[in-house]
PDB file of N, CA and C in Angstrom:
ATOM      1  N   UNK A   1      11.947  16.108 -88.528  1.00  0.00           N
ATOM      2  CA  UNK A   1      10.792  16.601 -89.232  1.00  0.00           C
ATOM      3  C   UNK A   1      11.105  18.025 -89.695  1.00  0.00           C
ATOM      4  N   UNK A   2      10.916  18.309 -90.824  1.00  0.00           N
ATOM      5  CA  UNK A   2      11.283  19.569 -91.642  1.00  0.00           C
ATOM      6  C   UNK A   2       9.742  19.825 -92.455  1.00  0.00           C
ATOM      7  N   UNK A   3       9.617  21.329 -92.182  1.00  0.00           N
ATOM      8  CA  UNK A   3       8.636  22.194 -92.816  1.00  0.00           C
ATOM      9  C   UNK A   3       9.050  23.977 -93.187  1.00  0.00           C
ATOM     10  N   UNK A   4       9.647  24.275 -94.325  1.00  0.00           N
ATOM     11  CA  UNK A   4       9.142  25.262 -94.420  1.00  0.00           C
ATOM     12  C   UNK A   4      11.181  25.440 -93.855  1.00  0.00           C
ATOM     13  N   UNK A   5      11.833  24.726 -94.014  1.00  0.00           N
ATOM     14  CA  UNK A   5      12.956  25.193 -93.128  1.00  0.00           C
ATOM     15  C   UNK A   5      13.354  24.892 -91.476  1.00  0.00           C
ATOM     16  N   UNK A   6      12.087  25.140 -90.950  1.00  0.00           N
ATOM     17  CA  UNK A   6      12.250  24.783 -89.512  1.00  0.00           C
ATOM     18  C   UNK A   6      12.279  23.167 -89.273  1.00  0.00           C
ATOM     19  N   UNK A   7      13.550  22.984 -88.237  1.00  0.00           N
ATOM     20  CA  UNK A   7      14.066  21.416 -88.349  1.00  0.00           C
ATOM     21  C   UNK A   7      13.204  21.174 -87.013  1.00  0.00           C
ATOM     22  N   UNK A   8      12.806  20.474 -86.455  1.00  0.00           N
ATOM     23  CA  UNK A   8      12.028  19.701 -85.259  1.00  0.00           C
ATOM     24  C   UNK A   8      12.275  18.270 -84.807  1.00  0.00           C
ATOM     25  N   UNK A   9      13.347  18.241 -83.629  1.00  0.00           N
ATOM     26  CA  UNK A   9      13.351  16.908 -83.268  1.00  0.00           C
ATOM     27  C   UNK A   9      12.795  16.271 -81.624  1.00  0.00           C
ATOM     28  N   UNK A  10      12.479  15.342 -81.625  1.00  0.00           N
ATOM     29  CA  UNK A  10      11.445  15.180 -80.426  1.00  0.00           C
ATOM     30  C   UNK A  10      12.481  14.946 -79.299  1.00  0.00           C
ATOM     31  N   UNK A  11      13.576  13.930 -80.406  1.00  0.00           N
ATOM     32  CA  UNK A  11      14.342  13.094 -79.085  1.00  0.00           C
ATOM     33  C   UNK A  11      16.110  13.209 -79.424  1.00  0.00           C
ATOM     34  N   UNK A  12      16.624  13.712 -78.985  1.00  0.00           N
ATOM     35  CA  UNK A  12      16.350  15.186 -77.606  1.00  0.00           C
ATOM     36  C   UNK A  12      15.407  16.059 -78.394  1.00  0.00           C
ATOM     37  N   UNK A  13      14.996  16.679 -77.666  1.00  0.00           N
ATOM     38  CA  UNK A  13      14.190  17.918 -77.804  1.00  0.00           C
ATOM     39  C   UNK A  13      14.846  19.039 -78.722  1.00  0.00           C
ATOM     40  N   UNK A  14      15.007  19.567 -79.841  1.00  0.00           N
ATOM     41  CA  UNK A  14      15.458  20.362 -80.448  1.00  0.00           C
ATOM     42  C   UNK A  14      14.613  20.793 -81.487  1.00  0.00           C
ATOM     43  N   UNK A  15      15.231  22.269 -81.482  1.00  0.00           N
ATOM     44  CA  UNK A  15      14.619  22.950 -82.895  1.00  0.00           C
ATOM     45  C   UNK A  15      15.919  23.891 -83.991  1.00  0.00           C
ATOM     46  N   UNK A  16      15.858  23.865 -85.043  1.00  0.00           N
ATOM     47  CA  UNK A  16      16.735  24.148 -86.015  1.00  0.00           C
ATOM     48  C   UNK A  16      16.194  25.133 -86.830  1.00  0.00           C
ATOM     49  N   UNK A  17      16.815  26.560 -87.041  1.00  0.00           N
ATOM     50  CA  UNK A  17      16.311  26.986 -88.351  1.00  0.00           C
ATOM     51  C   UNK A  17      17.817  27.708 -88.894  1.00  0.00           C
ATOM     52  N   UNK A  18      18.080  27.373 -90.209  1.00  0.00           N
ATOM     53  CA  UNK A  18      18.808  28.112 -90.809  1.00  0.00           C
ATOM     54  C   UNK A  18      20.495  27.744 -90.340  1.00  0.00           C
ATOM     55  N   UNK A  19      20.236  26.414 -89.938  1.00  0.00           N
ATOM     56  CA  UNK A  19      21.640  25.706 -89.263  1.00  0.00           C
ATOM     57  C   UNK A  19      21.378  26.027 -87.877  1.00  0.00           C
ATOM     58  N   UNK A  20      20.897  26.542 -87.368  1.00  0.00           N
ATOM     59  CA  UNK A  20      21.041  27.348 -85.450  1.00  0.00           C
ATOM     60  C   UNK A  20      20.139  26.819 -85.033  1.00  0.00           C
ATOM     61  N   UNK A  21      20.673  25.989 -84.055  1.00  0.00           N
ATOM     62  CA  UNK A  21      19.810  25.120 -82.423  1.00  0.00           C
ATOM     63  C   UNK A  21      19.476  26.212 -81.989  1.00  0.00           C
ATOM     64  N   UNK A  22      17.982  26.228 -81.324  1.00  0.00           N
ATOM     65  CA  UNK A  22      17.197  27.006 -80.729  1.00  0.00           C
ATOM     66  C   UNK A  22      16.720  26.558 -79.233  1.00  0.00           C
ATOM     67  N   UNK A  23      16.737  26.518 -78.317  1.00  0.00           N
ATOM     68  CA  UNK A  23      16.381  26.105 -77.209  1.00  0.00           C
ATOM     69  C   UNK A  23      15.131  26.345 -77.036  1.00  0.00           C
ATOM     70  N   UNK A  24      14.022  25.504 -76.618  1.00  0.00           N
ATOM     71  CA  UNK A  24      12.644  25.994 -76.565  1.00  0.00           C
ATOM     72  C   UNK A  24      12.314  24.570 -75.538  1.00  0.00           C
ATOM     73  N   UNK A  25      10.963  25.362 -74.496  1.00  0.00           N
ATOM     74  CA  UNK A  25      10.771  24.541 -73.681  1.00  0.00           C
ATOM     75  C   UNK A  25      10.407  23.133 -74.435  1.00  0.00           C
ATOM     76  N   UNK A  26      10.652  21.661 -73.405  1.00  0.00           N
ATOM     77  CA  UNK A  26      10.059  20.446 -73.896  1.00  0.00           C
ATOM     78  C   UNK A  26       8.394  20.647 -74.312  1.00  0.00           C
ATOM     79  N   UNK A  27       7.280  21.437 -73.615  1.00  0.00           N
ATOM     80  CA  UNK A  27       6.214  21.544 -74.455  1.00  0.00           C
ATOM     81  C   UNK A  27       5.650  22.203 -75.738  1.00  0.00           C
ATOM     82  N   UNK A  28       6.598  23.014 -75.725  1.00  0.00           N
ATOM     83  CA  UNK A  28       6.886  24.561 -76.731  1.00  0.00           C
ATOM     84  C   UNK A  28       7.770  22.996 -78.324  1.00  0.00           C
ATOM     85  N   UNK A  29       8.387  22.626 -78.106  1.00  0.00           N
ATOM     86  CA  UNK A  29       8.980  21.576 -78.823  1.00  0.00           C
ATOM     87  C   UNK A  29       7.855  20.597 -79.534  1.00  0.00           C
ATOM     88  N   UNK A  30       7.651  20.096 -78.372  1.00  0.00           N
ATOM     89  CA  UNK A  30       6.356  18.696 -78.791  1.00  0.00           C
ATOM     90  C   UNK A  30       5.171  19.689 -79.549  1.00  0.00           C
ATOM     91  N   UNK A  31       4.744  20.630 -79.591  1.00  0.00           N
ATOM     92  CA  UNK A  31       3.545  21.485 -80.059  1.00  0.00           C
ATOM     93  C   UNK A  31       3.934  21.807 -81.020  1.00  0.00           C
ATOM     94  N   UNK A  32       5.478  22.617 -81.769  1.00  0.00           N
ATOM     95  CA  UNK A  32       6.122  22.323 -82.931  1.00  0.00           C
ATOM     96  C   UNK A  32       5.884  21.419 -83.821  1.00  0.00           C
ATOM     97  N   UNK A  33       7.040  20.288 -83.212  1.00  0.00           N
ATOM     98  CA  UNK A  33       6.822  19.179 -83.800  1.00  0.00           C
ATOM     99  C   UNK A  33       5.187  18.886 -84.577  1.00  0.00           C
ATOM    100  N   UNK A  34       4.134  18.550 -83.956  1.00  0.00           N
ATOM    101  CA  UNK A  34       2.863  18.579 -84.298  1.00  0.00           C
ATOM    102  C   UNK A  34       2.896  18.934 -85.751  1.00  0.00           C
ATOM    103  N   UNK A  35       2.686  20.896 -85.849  1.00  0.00           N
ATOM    104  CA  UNK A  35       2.447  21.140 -86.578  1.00  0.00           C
ATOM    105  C   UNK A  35       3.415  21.212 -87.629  1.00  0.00           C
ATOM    106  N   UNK A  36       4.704  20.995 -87.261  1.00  0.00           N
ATOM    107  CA  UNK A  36       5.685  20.787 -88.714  1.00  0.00           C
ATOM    108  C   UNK A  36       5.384  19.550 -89.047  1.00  0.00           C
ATOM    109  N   UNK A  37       5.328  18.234 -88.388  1.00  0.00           N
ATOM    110  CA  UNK A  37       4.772  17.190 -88.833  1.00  0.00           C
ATOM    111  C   UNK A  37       3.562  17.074 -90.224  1.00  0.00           C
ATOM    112  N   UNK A  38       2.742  17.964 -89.580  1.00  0.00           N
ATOM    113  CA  UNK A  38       1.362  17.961 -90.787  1.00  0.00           C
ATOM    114  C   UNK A  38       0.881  19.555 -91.291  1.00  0.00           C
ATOM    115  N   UNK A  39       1.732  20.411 -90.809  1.00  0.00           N
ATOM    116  CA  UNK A  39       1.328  21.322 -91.370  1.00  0.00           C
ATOM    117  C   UNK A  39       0.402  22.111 -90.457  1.00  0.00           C
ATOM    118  N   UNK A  40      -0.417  21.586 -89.606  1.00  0.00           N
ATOM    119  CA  UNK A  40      -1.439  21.857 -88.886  1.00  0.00           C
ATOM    120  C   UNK A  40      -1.971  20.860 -87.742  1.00  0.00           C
ATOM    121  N   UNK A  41      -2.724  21.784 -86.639  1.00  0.00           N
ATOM    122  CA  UNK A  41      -2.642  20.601 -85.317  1.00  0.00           C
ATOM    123  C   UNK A  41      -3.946  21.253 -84.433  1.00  0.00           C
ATOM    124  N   UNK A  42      -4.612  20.377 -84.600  1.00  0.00           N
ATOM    125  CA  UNK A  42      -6.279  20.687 -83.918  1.00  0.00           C
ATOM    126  C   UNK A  42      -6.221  20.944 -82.597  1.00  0.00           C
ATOM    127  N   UNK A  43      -7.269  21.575 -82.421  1.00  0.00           N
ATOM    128  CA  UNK A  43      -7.327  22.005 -80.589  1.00  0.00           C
ATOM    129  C   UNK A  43      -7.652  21.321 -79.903  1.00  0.00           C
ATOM    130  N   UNK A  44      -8.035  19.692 -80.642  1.00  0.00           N
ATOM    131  CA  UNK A  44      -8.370  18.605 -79.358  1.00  0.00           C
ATOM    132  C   UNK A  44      -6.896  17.909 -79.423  1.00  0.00           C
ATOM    133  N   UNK A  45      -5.919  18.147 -80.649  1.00  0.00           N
ATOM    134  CA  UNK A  45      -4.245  17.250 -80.153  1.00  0.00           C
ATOM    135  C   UNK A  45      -3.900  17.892 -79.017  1.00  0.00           C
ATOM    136  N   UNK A  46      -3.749  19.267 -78.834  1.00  0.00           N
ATOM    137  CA  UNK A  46      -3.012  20.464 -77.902  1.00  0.00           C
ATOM    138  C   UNK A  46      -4.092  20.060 -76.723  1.00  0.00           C
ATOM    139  N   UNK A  47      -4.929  20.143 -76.819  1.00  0.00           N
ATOM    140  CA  UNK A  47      -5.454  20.102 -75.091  1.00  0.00           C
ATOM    141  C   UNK A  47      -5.373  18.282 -74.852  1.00  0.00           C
ATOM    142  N   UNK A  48      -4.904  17.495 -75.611  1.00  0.00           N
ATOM    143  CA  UNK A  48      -3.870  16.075 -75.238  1.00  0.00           C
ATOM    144  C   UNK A  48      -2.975  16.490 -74.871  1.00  0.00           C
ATOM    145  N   UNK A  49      -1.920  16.854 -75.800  1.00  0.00           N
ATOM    146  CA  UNK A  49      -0.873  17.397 -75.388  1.00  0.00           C
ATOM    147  C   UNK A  49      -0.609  18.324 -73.731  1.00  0.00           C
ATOM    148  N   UNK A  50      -1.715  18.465 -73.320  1.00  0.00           N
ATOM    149  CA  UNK A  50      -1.745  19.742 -71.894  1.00  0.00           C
ATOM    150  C   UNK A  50      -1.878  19.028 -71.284  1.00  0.00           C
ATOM    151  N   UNK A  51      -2.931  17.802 -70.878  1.00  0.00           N
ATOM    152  CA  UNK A  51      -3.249  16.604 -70.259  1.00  0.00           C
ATOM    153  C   UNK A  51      -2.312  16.527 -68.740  1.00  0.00           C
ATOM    154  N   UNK A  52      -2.776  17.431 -67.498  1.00  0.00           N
ATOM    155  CA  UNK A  52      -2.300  17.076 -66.446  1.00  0.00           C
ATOM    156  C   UNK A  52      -1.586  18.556 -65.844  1.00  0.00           C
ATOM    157  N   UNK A  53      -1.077  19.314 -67.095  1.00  0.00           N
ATOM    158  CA  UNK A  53      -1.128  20.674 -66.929  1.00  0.00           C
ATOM    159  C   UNK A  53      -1.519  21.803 -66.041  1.00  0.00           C
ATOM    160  N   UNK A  54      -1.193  22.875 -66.017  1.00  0.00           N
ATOM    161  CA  UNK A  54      -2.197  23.739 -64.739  1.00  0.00           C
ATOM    162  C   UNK A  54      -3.566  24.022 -65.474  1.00  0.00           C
ATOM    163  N   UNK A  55      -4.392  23.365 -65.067  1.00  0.00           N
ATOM    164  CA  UNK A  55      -5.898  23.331 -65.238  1.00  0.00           C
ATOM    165  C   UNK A  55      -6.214  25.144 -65.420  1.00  0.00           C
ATOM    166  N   UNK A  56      -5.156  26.180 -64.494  1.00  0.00           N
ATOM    167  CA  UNK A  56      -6.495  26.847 -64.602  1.00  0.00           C
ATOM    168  C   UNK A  56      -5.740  28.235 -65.570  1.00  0.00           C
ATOM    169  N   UNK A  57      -4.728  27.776 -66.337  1.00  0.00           N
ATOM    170  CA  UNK A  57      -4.865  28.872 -67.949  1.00  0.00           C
ATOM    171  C   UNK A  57      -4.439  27.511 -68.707  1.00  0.00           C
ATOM    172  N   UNK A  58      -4.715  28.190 -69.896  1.00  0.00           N
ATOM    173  CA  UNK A  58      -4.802  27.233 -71.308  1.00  0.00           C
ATOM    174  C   UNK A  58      -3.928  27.468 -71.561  1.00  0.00           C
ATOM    175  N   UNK A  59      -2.703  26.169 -71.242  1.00  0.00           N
ATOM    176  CA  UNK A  59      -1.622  25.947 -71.604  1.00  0.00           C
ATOM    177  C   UNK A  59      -1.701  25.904 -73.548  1.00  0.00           C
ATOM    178  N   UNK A  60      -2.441  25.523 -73.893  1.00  0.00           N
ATOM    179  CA  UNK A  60      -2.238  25.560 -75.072  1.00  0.00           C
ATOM    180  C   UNK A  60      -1.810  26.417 -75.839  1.00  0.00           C
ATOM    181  N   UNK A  61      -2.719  27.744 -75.510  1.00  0.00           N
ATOM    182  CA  UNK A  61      -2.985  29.031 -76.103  1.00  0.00           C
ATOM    183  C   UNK A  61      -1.780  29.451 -75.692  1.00  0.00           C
ATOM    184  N   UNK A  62      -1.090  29.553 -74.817  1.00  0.00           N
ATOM    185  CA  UNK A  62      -0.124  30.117 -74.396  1.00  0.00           C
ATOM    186  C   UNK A  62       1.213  29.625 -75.099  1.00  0.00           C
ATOM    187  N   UNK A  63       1.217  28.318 -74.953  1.00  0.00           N
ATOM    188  CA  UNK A  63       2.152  27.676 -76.091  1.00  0.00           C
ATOM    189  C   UNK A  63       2.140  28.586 -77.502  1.00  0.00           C
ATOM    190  N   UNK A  64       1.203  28.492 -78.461  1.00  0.00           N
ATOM    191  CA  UNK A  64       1.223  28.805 -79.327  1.00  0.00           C
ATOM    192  C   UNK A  64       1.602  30.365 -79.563  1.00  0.00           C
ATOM    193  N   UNK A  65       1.001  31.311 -78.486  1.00  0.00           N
ATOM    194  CA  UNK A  65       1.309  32.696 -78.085  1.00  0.00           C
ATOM    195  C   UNK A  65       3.010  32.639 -77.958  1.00  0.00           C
ATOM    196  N   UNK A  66       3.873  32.149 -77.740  1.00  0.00           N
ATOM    197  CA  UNK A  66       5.348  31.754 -77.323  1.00  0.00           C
ATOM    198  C   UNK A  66       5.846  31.843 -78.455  1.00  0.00           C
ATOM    199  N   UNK A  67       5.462  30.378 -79.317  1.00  0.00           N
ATOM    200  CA  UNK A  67       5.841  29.825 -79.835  1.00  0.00           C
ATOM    201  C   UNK A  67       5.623  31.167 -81.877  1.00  0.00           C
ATOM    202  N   UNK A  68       4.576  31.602 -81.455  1.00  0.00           N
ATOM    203  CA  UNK A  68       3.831  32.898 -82.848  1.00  0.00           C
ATOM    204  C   UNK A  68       5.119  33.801 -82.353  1.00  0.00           C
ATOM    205  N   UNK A  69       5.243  34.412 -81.321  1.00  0.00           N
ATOM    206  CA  UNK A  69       6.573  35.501 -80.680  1.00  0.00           C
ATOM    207  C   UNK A  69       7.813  34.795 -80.697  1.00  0.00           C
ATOM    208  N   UNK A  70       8.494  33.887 -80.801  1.00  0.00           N
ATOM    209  CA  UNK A  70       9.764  33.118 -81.010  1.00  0.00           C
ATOM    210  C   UNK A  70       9.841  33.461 -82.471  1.00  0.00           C
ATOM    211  N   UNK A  71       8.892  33.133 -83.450  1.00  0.00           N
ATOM    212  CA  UNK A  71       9.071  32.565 -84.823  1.00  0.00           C
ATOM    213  C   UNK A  71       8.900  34.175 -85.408  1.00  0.00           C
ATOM    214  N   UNK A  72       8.064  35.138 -84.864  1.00  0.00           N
ATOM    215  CA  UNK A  72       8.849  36.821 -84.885  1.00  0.00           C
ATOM    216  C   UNK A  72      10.060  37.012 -84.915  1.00  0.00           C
ATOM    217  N   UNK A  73      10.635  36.759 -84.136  1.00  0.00           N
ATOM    218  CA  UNK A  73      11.910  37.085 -83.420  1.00  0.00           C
ATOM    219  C   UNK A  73      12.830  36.230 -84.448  1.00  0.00           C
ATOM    220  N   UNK A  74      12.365  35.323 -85.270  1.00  0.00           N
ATOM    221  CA  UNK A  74      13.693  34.487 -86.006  1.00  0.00           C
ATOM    222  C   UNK A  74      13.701  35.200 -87.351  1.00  0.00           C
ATOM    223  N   UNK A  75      12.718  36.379 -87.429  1.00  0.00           N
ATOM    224  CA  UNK A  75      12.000  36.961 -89.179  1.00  0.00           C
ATOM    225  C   UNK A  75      11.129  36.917 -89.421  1.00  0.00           C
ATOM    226  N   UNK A  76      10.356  35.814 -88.827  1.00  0.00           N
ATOM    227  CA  UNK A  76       8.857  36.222 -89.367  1.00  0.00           C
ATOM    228  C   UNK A  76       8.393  35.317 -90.688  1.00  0.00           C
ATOM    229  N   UNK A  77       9.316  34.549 -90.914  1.00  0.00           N
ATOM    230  CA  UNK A  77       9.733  33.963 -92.625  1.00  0.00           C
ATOM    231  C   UNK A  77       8.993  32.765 -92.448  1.00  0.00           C
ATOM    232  N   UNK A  78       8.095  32.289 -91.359  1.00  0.00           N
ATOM    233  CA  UNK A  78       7.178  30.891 -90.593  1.00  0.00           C
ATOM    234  C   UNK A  78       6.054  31.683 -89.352  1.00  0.00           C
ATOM    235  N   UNK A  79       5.069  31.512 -89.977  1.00  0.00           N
ATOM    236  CA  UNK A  79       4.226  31.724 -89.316  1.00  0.00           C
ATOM    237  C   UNK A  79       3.085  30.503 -89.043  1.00  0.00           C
ATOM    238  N   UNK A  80       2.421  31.188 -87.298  1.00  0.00           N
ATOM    239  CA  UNK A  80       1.113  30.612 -87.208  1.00  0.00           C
ATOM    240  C   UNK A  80       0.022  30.646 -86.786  1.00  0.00           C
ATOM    241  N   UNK A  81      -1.025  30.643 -87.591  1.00  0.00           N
ATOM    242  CA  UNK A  81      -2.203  30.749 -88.219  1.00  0.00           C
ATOM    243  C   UNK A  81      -3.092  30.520 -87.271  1.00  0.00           C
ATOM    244  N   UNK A  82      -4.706  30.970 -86.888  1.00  0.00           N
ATOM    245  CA  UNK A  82      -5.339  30.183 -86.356  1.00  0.00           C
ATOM    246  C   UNK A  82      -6.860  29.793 -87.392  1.00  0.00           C
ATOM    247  N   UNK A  83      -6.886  29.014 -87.099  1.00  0.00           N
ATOM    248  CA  UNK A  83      -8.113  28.670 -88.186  1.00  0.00           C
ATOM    249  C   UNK A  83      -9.216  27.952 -87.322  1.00  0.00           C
ATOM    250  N   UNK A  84     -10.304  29.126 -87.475  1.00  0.00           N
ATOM    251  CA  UNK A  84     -11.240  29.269 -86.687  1.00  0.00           C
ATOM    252  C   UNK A  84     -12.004  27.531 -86.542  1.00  0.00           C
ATOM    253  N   UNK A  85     -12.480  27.179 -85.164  1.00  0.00           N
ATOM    254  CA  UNK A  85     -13.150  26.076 -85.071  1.00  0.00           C
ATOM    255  C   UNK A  85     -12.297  25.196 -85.295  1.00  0.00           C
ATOM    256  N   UNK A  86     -11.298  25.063 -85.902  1.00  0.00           N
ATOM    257  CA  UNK A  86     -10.220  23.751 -85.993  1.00  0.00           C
ATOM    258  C   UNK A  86      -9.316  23.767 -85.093  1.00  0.00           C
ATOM    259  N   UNK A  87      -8.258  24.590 -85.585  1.00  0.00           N
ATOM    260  CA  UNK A  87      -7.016  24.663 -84.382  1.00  0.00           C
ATOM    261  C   UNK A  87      -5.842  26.018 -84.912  1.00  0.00           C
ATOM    262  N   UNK A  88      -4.974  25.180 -85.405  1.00  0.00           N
ATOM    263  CA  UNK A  88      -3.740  25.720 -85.742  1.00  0.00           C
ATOM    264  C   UNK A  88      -2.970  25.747 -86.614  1.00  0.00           C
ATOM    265  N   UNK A  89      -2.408  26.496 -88.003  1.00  0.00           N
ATOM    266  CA  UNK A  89      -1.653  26.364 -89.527  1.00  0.00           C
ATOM    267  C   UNK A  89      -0.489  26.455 -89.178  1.00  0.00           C
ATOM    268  N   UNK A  90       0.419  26.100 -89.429  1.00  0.00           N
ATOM    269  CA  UNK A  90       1.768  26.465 -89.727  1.00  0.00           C
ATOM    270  C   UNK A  90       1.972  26.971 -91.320  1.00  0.00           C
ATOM    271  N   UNK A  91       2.450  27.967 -91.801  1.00  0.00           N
ATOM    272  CA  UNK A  91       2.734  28.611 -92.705  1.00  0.00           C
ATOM    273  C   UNK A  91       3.890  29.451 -92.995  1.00  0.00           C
ATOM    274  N   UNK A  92       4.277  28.842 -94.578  1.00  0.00           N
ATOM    275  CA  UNK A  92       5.185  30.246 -94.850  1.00  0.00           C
ATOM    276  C   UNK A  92       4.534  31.857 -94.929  1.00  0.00           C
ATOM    277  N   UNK A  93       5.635  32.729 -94.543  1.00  0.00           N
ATOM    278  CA  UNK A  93       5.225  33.880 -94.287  1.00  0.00           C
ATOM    279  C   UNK A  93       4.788  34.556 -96.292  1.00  0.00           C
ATOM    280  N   UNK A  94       3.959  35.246 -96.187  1.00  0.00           N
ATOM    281  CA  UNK A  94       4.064  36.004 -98.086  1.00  0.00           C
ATOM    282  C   UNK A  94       4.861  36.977 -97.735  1.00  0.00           C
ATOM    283  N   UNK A  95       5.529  37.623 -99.112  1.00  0.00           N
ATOM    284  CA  UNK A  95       6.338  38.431 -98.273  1.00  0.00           C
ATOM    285  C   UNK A  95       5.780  39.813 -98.843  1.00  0.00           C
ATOM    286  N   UNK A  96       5.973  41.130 -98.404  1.00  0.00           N
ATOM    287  CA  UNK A  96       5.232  42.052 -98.596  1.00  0.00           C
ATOM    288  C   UNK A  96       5.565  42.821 -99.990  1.00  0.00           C
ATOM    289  N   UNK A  97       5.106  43.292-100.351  1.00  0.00           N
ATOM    290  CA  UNK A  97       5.455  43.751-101.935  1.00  0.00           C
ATOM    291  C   UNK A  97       5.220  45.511-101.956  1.00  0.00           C
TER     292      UNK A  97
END
């Protein structure tokens, strides 16, 4: 699954940008995947996705907190979004002028 550049594979677990394997946890991966899949990924997929998880922080939020600071760290050139009451964007970055 390709969006935007970033490669996402479930099985094995991998992530790709710019030719370079990235190591990222198996949930940090599957929460990817998601949103390169469609672009975007609601807050009732991710709290599926948590399903059994440590109940008492929001694995979700934290995922995505990881996952917003990883995609810093590669440039900044993929970002993600939160969009209030829904969930989550994946987006190209604009670039500053």
């Amino acid at each position: 699954m390709e969006r935007f550049g970033l490669i996402v594979q479930r099985d094995p677990g991998a992530v790709y940008w710019k030719g370079i394997r990235y190591h990222r946890p198996p949930g940090e991966v599957e929460t990817l995947y998601h949103l390169v899949r469609r672009g975007r990924v609601s807050h009732l997929t991710l709290a599926m996705l948590t399903v059994g998880e440590d109940a008492e922080t929001d694995v979700a939020k934290v995922r995505i907190c990881r996952l917003r600071r990883w995609l810093r760290s590669l440039g900044g050139e993929v970002t993600i979004s939160t969009e209030r009451g829904w969930g989550y964007v994946l987006e190209q970055a604009r670039p500053l002028n």
